[in-house]
Protein backbone atom coordinates (compact mmCIF):
# COMPACT_ATOMS: atom_id res chain seq x y z
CA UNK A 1 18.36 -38.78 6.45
CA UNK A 2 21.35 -37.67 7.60
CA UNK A 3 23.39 -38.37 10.99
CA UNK A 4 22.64 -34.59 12.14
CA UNK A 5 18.62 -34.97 11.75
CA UNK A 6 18.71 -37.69 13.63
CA UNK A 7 20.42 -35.51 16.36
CA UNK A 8 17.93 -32.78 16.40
CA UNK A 9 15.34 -35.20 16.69
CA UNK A 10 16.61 -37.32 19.35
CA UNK A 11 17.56 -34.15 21.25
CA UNK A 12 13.88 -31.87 20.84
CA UNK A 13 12.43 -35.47 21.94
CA UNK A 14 14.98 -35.65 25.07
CA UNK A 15 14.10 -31.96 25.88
CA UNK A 16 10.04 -32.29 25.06
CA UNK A 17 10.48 -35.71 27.83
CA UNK A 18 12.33 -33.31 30.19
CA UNK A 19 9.64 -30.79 30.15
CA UNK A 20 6.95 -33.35 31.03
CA UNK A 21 8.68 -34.25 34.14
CA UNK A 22 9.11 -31.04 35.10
CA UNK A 23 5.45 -30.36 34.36
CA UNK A 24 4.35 -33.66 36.34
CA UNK A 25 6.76 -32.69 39.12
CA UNK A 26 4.92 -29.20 39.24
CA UNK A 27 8.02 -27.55 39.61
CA UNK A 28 9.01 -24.20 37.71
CA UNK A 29 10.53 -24.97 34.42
CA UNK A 30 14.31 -23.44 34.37
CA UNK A 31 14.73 -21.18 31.32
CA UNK A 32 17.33 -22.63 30.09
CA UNK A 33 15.43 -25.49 29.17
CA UNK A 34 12.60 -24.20 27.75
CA UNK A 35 14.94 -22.07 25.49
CA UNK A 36 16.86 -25.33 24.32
CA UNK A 37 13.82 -26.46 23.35
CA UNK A 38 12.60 -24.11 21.43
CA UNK A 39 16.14 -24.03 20.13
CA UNK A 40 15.93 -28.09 19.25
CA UNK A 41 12.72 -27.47 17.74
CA UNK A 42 13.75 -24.38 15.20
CA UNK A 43 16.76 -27.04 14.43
CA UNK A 44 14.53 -29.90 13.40
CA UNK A 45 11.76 -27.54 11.43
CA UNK A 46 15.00 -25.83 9.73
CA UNK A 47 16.47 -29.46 8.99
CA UNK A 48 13.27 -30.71 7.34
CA UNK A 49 12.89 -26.98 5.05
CA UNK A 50 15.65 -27.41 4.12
CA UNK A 51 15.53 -31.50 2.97
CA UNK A 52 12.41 -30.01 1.13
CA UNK A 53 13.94 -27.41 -1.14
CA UNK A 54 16.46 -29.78 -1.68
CA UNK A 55 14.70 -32.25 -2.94
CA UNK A 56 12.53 -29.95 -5.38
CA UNK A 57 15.89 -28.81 -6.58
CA UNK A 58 16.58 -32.44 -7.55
CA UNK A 59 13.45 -33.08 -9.70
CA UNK A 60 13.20 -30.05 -11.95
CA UNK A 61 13.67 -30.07 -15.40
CA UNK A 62 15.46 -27.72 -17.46
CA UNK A 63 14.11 -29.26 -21.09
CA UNK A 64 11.81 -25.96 -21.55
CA UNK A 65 14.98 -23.67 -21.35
CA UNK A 66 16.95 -25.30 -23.54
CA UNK A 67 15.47 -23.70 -26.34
């Protein structure tokens, strides 16, 4: 895991805690907020994709093409 995944996921967890007060609160959620959440959250999804193809990239073989 690298230093920026733990980032994103500090950060959407930050955000998803800030939204929760804001809902308990019951006071309108600013936009910004709920856009840099959905920002954090796109970061972390695209982060983990990405860790995924990598590391199917890693483990195939190429014994078959050869010849």
């Amino acid at each position: 895991m690298k230093f920026q995944d733990v980032i994103a996921g500090s950060m959407t967890i930050i955000l998803l805690f800030a939204l929760i007060a804001f809902a308990m609160m019951e006071v309108e959620t600013p936009e910004e907020l709920r856009l840099a959440f959905g920002v954090s959250i796109g970061w972390v999804f695209s982060r983990g994709i990405n860790g995924y193809n990598n590391a199917r990239k890693g483990k195939v073989t190429h014994d078959e093409w050869s010849g």
